[in-house]
Protein backbone atom coordinates (compact mmCIF):
# COMPACT_ATOMS: atom_id res chain seq x y z
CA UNK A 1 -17.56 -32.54 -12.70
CA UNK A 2 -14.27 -32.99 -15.09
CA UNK A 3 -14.18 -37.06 -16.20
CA UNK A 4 -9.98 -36.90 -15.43
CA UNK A 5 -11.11 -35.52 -12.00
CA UNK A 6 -8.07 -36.92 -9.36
CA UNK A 7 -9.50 -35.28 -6.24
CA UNK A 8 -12.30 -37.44 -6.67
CA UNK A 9 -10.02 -40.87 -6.05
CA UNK A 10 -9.56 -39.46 -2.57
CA UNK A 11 -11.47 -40.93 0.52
CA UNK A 12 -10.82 -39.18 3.60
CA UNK A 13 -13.07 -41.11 5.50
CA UNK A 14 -11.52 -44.42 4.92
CA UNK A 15 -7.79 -43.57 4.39
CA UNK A 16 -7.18 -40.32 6.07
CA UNK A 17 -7.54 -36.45 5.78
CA UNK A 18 -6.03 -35.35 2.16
CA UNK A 19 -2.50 -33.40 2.98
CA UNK A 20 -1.63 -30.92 0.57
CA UNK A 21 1.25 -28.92 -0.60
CA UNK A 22 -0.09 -25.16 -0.42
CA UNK A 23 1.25 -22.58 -3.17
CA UNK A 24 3.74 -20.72 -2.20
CA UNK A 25 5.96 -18.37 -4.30
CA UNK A 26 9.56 -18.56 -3.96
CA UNK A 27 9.53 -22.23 -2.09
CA UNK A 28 7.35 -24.81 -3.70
CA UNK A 29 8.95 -25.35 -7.02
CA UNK A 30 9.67 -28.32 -8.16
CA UNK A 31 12.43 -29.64 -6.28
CA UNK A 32 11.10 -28.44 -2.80
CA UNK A 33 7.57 -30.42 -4.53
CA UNK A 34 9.61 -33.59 -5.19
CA UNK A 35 11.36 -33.84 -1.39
CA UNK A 36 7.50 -32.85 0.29
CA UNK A 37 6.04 -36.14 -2.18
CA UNK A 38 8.73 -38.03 -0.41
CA UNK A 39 7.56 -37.65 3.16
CA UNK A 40 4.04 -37.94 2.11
CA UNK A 41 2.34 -35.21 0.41
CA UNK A 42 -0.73 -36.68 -1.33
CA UNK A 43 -1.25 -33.33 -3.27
CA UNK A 44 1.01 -30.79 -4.25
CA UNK A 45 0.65 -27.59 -5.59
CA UNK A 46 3.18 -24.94 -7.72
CA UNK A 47 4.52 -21.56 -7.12
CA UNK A 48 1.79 -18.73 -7.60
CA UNK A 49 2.08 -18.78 -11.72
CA UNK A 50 1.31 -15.05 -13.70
CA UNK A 51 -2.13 -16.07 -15.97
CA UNK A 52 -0.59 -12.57 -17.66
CA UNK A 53 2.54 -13.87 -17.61
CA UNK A 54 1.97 -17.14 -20.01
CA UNK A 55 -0.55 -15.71 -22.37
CA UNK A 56 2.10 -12.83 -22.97
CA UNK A 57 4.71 -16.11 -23.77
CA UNK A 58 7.37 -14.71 -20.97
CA UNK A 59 10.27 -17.72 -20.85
CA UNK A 60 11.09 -16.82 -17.13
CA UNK A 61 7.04 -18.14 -16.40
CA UNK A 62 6.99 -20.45 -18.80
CA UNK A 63 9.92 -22.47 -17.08
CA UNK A 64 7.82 -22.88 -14.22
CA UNK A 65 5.53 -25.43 -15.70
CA UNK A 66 8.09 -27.88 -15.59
CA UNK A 67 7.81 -30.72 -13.03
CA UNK A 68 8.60 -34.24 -12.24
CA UNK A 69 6.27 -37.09 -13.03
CA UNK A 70 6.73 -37.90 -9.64
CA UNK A 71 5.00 -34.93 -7.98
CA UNK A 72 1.65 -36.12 -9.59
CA UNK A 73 -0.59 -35.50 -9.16
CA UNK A 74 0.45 -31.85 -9.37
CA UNK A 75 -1.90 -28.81 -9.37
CA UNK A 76 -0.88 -25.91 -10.80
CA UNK A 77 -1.84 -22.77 -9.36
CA UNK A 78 -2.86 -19.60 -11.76
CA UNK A 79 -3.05 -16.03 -10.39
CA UNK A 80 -4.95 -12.79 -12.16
CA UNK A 81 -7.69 -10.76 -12.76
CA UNK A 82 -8.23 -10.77 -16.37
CA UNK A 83 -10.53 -13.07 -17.74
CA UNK A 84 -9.55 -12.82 -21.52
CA UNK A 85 -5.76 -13.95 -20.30
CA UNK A 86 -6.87 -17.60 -18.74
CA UNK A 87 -7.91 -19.40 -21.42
CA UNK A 88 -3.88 -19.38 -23.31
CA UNK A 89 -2.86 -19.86 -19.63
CA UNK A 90 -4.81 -22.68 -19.46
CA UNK A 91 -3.90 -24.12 -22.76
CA UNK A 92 0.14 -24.31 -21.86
CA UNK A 93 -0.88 -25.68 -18.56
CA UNK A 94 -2.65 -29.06 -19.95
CA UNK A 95 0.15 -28.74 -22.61
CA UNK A 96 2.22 -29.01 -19.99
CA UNK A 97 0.50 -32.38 -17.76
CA UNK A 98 -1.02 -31.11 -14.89
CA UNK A 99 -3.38 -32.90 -13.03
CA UNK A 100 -5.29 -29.60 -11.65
CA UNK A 101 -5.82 -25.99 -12.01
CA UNK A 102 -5.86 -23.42 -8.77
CA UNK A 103 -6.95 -19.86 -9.03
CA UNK A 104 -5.58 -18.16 -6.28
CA UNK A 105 -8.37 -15.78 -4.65
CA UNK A 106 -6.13 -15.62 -1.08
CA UNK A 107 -2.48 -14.65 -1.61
CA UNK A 108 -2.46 -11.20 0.26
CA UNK A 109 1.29 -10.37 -1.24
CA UNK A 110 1.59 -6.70 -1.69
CA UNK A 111 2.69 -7.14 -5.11
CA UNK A 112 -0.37 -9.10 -6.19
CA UNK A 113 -2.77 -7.12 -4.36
CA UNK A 114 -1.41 -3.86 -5.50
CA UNK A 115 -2.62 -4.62 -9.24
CA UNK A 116 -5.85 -6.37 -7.88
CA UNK A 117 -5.76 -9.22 -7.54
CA UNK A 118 -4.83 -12.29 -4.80
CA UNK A 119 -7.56 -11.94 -2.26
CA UNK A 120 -8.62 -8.89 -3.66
CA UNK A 121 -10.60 -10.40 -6.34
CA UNK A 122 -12.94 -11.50 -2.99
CA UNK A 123 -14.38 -7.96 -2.38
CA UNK A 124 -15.66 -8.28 -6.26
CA UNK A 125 -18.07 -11.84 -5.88
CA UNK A 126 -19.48 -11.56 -9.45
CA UNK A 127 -16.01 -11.12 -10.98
CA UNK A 128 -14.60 -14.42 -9.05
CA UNK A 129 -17.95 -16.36 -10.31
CA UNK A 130 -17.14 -14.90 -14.19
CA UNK A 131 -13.40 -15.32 -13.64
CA UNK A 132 -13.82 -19.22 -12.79
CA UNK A 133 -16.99 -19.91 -15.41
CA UNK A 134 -13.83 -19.16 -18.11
CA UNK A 135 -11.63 -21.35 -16.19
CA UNK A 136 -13.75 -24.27 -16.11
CA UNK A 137 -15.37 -23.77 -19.14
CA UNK A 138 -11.31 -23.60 -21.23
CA UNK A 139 -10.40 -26.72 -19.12
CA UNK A 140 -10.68 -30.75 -18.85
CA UNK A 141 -9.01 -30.15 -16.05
CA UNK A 142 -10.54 -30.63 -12.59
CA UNK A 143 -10.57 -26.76 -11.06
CA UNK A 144 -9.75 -25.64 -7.39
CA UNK A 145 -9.77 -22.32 -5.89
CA UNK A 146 -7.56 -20.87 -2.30
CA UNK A 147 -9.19 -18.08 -0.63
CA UNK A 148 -8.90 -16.49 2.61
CA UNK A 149 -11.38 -16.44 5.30
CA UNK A 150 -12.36 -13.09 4.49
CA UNK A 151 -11.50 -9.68 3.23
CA UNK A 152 -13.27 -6.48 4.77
CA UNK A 153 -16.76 -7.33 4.87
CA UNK A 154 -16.84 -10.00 2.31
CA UNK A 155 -16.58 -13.16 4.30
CA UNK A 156 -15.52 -17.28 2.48
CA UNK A 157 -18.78 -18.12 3.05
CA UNK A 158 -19.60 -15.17 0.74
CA UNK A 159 -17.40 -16.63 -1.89
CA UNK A 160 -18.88 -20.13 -1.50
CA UNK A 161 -22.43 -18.77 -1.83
CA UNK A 162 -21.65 -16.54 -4.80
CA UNK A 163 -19.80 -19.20 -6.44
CA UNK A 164 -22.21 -22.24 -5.66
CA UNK A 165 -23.12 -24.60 -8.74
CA UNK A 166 -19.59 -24.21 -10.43
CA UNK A 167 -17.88 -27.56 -11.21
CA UNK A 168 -15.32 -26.86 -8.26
CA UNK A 169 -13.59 -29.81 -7.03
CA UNK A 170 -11.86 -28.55 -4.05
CA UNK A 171 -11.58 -25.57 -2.08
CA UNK A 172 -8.42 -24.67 0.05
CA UNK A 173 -9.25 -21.88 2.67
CA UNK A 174 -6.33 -20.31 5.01
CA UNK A 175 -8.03 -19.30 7.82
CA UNK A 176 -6.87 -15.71 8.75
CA UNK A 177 -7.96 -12.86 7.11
CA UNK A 178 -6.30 -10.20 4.77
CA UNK A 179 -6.10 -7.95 7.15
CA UNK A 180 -3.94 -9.99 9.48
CA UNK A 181 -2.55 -12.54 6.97
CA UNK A 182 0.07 -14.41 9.11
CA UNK A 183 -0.85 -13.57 13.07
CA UNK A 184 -3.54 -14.99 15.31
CA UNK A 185 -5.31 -18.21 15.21
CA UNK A 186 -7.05 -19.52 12.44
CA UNK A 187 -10.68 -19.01 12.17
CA UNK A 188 -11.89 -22.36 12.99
CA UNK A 189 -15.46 -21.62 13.22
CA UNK A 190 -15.58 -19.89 9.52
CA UNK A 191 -13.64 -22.96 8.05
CA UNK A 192 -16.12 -25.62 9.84
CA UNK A 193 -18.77 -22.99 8.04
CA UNK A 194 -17.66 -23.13 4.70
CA UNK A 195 -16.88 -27.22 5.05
CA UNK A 196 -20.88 -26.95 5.52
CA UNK A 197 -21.42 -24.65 2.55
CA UNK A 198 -19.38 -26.22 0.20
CA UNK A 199 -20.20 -29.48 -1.76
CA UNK A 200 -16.40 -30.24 -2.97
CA UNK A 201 -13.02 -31.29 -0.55
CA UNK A 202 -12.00 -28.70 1.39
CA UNK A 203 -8.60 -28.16 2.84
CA UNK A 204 -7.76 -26.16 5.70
CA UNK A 205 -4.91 -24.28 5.75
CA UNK A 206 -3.01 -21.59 7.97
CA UNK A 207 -1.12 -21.95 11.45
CA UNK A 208 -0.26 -25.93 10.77
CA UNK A 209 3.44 -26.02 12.42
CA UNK A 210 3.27 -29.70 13.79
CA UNK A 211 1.03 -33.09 14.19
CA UNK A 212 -1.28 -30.87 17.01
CA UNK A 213 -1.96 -28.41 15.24
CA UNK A 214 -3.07 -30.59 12.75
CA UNK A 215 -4.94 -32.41 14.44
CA UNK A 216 -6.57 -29.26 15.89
CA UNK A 217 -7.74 -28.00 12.44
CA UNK A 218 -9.10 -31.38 11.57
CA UNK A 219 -11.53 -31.87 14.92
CA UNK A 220 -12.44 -28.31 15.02
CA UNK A 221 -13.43 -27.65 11.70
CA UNK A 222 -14.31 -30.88 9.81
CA UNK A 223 -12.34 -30.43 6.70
CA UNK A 224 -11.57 -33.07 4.03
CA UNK A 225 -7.57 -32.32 4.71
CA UNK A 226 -4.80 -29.97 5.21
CA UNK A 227 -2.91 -27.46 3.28
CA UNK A 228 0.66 -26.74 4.54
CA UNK A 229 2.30 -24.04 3.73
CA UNK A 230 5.10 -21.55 5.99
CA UNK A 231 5.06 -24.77 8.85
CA UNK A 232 7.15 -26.84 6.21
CA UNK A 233 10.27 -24.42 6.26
CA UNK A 234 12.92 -26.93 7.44
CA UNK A 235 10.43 -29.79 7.82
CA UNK A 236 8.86 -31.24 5.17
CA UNK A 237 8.57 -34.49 7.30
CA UNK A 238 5.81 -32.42 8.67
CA UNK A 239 3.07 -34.54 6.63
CA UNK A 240 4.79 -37.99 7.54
CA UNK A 241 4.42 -36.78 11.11
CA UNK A 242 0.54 -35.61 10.41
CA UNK A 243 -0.19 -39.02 9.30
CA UNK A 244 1.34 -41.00 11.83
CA UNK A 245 -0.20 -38.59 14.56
CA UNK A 246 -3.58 -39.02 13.33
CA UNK A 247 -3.33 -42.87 13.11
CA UNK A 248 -1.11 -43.53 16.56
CA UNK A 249 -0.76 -40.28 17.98
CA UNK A 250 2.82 -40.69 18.04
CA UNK A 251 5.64 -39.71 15.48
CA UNK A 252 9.46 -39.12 14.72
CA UNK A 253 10.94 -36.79 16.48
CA UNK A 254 13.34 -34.67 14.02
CA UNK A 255 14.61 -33.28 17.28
CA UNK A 256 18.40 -31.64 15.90
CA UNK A 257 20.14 -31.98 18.91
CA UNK A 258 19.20 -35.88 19.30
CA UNK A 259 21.75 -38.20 16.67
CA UNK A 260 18.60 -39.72 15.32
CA UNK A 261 16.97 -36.51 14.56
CA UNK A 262 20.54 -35.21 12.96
CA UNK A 263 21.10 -37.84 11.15
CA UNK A 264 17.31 -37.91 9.69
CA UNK A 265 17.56 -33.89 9.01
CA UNK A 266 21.34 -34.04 7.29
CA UNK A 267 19.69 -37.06 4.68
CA UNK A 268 16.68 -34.56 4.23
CA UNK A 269 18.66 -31.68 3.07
CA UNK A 270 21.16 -34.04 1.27
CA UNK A 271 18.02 -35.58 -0.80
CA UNK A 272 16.83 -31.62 -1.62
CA UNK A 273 19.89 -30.68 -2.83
CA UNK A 274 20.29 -33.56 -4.92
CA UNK A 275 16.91 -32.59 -6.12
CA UNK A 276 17.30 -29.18 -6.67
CA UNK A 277 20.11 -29.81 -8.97
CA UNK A 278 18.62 -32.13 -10.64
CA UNK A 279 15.80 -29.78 -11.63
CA UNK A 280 17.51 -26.36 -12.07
CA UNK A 281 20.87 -26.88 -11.86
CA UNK A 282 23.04 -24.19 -10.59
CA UNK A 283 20.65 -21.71 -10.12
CA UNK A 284 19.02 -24.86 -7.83
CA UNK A 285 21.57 -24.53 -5.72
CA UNK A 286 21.36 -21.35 -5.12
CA UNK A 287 17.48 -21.31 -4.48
CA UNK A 288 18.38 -24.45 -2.00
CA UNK A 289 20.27 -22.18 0.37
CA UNK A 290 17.30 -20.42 2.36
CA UNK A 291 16.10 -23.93 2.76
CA UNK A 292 19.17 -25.04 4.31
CA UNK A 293 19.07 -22.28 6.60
CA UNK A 294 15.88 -23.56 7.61
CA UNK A 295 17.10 -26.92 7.92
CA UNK A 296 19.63 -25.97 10.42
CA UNK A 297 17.65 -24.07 12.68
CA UNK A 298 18.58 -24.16 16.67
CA UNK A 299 21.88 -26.09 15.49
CA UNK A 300 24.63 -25.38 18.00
CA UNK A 301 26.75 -22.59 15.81
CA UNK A 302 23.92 -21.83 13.56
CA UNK A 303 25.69 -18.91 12.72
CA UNK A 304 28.88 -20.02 11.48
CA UNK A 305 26.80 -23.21 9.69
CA UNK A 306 24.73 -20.16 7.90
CA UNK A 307 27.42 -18.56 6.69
CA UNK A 308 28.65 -21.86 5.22
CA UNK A 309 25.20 -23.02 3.54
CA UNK A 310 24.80 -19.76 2.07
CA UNK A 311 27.81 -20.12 -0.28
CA UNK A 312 27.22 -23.93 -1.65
CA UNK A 313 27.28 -23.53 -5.34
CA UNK A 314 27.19 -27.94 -5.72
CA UNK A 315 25.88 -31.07 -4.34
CA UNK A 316 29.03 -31.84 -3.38
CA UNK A 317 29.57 -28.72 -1.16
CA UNK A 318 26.80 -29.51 0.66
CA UNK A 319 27.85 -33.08 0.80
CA UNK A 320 30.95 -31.87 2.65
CA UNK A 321 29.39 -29.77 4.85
CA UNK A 322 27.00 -31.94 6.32
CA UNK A 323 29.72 -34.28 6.99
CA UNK A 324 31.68 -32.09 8.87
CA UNK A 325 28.46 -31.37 11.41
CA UNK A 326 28.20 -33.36 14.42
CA UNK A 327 25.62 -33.20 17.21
């Protein structure tokens, strides 16, 4: 296992199940990373980043390895299929400071799929086992993977099996299949299988929208910790919630229609935007709106408010705003 190997500082046991920051393009970039740290992500992870992409030198990708020292440690996440690509990939993302590389073997986008890989690259097992023996063998860095619970007839513990004696440090697995990527339960039973199967952390991820349903995935299946993803829209107290649940079984209620809850959610979206400047400037701002949106949701006159957030171009407009709302 890589010397420089953070995942191994972890102790679930003693201190709690590990909660990351899952990949996820078009929300986790760096200022959406920073405001998640703040409420008590213990891991996050970047956007889905093009392996093509960086060995080809393309500024637009290149700008996405940027990040706050503050987000460490920080794991940044490399899609594709080819092989002979990684290892430049690889070499801009130490250059860069990353504490971890992910190869993504789940994303089920029909973008990614469409040229092969994603979870695509499951239904090939050799080619995952060749794709991450360049990865770890190009890296100091400790390597993770994300896959899906399964793809056709190829199943994670499949993957596991077909992958088993890599240097692999942690494993994320989303629990639905590619076939139905976002509806049903997760697939408790497969991730409790592959927490058997597999010798590194594993985080379970999919279908984690509050404290329960954390605490669901954790008794059911065993895992090491949690990957959030799509239940953060709007909340990324969500982990400070998780880890007062698990230790009291009680939280803070960000309930919008309570002052408390207000008040919390309008210094929230305050601190992102602040952040989100900070980090890209205008364009920030205008990446921040969906995420106000989000913030906002079941606000008396959500409309009106959308129409509003949708048109900040500053800090200061959003400053305004929020001052204006009242419960």
């Amino acid at each position: 296992m890589k010397k420089n190997n953070f995942w191994s500082k972890f102790n679930p046991s003693a201190h709690g199940p590990i909660l990351a920051l899952a990949p996820m393009a078009g929300v986790s970039d760096s200022a959406f990373r920073l405001i998640c740290k703040k409420y008590g992500a213990d891991v996050v992870y970047t956007e889905m980043t093009s392996a093509d992409a960086l060995h080809y030198g393309s500024k637009k990708t290149m700008a996405m390895l940027k990040f706050d020292k503050r987000e460490k440690p920080v794991v940044c996440q490399l899609f594709g299929k080819r092989p002979e690509v990684f290892p430049r990939a690889i070499e801009l993302v130490e250059k860069a400071g990353f504490s971890g590389i992910d190869i993504n073997f789940g994303c089920p986008a029909r973008k990614v799929v469409a040229h092969g890989g994603g979870v695509t690259l499951m239904k090939d097992l050799e080619h995952c086992r060749k794709l991450i023996e360049v990865v770890v063998g190009h890296t100091k860095l400790p390597v993770s993977v994300k896959i899906r619970s399964g793809i056709g007839s190829v199943t994670a513990v499949d993957f596991v099996k077909a992958v088993k004696g890599l240097p692999i440090a942690a494993l994320m697995i989303h629990g639905r299949v590619f076939e139905k990527p976002f509806v049903g339960p997760p697939d408790y039973a497969m991730i409790k299988k592959v927490k058997k199967e597999f010798s590194g952390i594993v985080l379970g991820n999919g279908g984690i929208n509050t404290p329960q349903d954390a605490a669901v995935m954790l008794k059911k299946t065993g895992v090491d910790g949690l990957g959030l993803a799509r239940g953060l829209y709007g909340q990324p107290w969500l982990f400070e919630q998780i880890k007062d649940f698990v230790l009291t079984e009680k939280f803070f209620d960000y309930n919008i229609n309570s002052a408390k809850g207000f008040t919390a959610i309008k210094k929230a979206a305050l601190r992102h935007a602040k952040y989100a400047y900070q980090t890209k400037g205008k364009w920030g701002m205008v990446e921040l709106r969906k995420h106000l949106c989000w913030y906002f949701r079941g606000f008396a006159g959500a409309a009106d408010l959308r129409k509003r957030l949708v048109s900040v171009e500053t800090v200061s407009d959003v400053e305004d705003i929020l001052k204006s709302l009242k419960v």
